[in-house]
C-alpha atoms as a PDB file:
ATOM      1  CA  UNK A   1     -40.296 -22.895  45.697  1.00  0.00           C
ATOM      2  CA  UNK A   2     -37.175 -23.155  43.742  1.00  0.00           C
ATOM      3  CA  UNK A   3     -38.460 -21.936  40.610  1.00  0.00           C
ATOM      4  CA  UNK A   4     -38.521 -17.779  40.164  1.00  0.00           C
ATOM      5  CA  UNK A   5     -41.385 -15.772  38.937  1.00  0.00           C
ATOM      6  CA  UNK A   6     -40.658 -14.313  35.085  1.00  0.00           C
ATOM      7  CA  UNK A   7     -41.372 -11.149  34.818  1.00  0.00           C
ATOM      8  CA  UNK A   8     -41.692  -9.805  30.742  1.00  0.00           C
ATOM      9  CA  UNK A   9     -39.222  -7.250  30.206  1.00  0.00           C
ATOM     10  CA  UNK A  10     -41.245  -4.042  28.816  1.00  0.00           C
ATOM     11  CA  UNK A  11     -39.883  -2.551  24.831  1.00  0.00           C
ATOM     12  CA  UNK A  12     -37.267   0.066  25.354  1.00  0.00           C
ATOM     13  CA  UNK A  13     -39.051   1.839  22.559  1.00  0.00           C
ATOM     14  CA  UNK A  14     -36.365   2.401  20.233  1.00  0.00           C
ATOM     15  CA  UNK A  15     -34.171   4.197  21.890  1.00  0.00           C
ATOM     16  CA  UNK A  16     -32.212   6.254  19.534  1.00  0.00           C
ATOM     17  CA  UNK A  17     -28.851   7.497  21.890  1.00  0.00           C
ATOM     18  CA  UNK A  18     -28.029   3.910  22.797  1.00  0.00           C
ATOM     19  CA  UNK A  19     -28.517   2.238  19.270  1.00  0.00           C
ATOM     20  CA  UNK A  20     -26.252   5.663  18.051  1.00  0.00           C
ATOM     21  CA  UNK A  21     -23.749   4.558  21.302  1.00  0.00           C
ATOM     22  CA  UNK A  22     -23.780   1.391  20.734  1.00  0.00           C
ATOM     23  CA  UNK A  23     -22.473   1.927  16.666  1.00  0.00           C
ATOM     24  CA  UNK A  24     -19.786   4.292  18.141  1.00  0.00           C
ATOM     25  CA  UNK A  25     -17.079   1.750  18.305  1.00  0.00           C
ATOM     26  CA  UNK A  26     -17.722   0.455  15.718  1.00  0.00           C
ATOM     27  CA  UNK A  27     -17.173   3.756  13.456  1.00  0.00           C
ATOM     28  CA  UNK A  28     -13.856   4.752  15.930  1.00  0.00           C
ATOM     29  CA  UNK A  29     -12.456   1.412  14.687  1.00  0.00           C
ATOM     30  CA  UNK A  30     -12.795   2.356  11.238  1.00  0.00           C
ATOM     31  CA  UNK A  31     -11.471   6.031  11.426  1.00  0.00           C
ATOM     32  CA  UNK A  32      -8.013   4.305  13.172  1.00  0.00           C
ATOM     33  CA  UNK A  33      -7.747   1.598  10.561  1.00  0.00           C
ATOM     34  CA  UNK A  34      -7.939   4.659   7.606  1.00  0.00           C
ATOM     35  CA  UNK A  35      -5.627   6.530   9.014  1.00  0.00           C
ATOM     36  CA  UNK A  36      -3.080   3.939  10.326  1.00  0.00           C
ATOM     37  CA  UNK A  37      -3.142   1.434   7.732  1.00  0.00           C
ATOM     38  CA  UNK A  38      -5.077   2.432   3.956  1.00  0.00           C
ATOM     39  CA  UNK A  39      -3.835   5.829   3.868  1.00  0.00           C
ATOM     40  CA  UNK A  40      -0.306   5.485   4.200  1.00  0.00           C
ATOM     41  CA  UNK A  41      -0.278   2.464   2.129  1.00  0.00           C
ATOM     42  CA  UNK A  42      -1.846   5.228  -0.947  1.00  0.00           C
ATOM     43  CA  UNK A  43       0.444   7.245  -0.557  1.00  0.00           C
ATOM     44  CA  UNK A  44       3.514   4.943  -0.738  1.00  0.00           C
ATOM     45  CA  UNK A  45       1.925   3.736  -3.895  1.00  0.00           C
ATOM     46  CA  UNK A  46       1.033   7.377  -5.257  1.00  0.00           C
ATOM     47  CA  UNK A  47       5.382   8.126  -4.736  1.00  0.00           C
ATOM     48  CA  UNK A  48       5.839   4.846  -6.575  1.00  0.00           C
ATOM     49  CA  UNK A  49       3.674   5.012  -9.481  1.00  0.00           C
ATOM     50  CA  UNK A  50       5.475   8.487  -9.915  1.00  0.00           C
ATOM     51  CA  UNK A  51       8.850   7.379  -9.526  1.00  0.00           C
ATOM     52  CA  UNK A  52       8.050   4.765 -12.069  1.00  0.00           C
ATOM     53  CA  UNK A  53       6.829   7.351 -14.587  1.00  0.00           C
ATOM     54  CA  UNK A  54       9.489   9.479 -14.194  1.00  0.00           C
ATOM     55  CA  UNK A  55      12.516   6.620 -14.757  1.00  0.00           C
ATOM     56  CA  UNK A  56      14.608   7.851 -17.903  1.00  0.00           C
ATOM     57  CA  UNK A  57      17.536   6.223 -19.533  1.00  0.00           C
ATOM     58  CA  UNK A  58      20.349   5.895 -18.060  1.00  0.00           C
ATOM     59  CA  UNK A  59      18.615   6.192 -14.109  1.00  0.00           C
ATOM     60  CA  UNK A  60      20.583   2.928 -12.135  1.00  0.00           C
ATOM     61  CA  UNK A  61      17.557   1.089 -10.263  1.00  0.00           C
ATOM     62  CA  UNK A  62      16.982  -1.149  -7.920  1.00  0.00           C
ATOM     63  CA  UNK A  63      14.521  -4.088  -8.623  1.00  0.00           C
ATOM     64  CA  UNK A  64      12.357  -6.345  -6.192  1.00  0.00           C
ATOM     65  CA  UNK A  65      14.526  -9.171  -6.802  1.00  0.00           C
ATOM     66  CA  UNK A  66      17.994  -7.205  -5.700  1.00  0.00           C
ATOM     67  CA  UNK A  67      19.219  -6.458  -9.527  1.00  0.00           C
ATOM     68  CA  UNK A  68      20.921  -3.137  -9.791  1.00  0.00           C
ATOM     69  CA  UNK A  69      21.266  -1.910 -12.923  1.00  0.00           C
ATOM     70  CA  UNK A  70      21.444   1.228 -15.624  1.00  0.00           C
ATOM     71  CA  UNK A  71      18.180   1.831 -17.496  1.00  0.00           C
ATOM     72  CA  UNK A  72      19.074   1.697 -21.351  1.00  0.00           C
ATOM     73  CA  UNK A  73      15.857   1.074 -22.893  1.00  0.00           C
ATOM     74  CA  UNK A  74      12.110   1.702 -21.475  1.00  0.00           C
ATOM     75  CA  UNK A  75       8.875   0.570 -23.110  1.00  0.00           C
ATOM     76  CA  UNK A  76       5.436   0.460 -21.681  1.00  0.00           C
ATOM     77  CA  UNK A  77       5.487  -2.266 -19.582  1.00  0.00           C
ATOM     78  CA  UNK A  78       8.654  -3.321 -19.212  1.00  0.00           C
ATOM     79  CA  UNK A  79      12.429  -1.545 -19.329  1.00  0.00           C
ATOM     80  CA  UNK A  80      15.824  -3.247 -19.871  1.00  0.00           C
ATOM     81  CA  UNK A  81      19.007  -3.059 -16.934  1.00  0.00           C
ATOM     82  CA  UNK A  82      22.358  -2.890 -18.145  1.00  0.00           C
ATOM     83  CA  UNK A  83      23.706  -5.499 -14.669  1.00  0.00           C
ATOM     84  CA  UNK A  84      27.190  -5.359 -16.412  1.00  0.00           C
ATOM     85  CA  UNK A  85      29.374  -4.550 -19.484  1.00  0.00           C
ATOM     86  CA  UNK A  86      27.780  -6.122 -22.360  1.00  0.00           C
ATOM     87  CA  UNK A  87      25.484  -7.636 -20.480  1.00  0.00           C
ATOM     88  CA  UNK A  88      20.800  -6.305 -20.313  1.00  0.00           C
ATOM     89  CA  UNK A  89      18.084  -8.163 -18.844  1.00  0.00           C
ATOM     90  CA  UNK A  90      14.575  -6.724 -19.187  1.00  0.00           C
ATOM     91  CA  UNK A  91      12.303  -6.187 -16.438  1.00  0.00           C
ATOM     92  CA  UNK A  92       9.071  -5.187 -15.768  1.00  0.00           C
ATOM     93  CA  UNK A  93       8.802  -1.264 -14.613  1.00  0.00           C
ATOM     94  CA  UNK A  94       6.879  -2.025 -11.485  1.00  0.00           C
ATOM     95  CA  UNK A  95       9.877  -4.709 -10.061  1.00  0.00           C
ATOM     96  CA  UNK A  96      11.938  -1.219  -9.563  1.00  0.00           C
ATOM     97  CA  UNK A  97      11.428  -0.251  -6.304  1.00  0.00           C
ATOM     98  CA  UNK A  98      14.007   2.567  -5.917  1.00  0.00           C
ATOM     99  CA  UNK A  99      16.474   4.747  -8.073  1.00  0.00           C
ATOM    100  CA  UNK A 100      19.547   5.036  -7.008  1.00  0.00           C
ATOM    101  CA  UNK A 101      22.031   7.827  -6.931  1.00  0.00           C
ATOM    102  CA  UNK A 102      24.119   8.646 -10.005  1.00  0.00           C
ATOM    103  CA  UNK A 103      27.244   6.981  -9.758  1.00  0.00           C
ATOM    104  CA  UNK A 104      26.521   3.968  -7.492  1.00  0.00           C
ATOM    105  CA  UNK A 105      27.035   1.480 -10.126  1.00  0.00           C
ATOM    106  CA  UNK A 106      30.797   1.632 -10.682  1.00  0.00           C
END
């Protein structure tokens, strides 16, 4: 009286369109996240890898940490910032995140 029949529900039979739909989102999700997020964030680090291969002496920077300086000596891994008359602290070449026009540093 209160209690329904149950009927079994019959195998779709592997429907191939709706397991194909139902993966759709899925991939769309993906395709936005490349192209919104990973492959801008390659290419800013492709322009920086170059602009730290390119730094020469006597480029003024601009570090990570705010120090503005004149390149006077690179190495490998790390370069030295002249920050003021007499006075060079050394970095490491991936804290410079921009070069500055000539003559900024008065």
């Amino acid at each position: 009286m209160f209690i329904s029949s149950a009927f079994a529900q019959t195998s779709a039979g592997g429907d191939m369109q709706s397991s194909l739909m139902s993966m759709l989102p899925l991939v769309l999700m993906f395709v936005v996240l490349y192209f919104v997020m990973i492959r801008p964030q390659m290419k800013r680090q492709k322009e920086h890898r170059t602009m730290i291969d390119a730094l020469a002496k006597g480029d003024e920077v601009a570090t990570s940490g705010g120090v503005i300086g004149r390149v006077t000596r690179i190495t490998d891994a790390y370069l030295s910032l002249e920050i003021a008359n007499g006075v060079e602290v050394q970095v490491q070449r991936s804290a410079v995140v921009q070069v500055l026009p000539k003559g900024t540093i008065k």
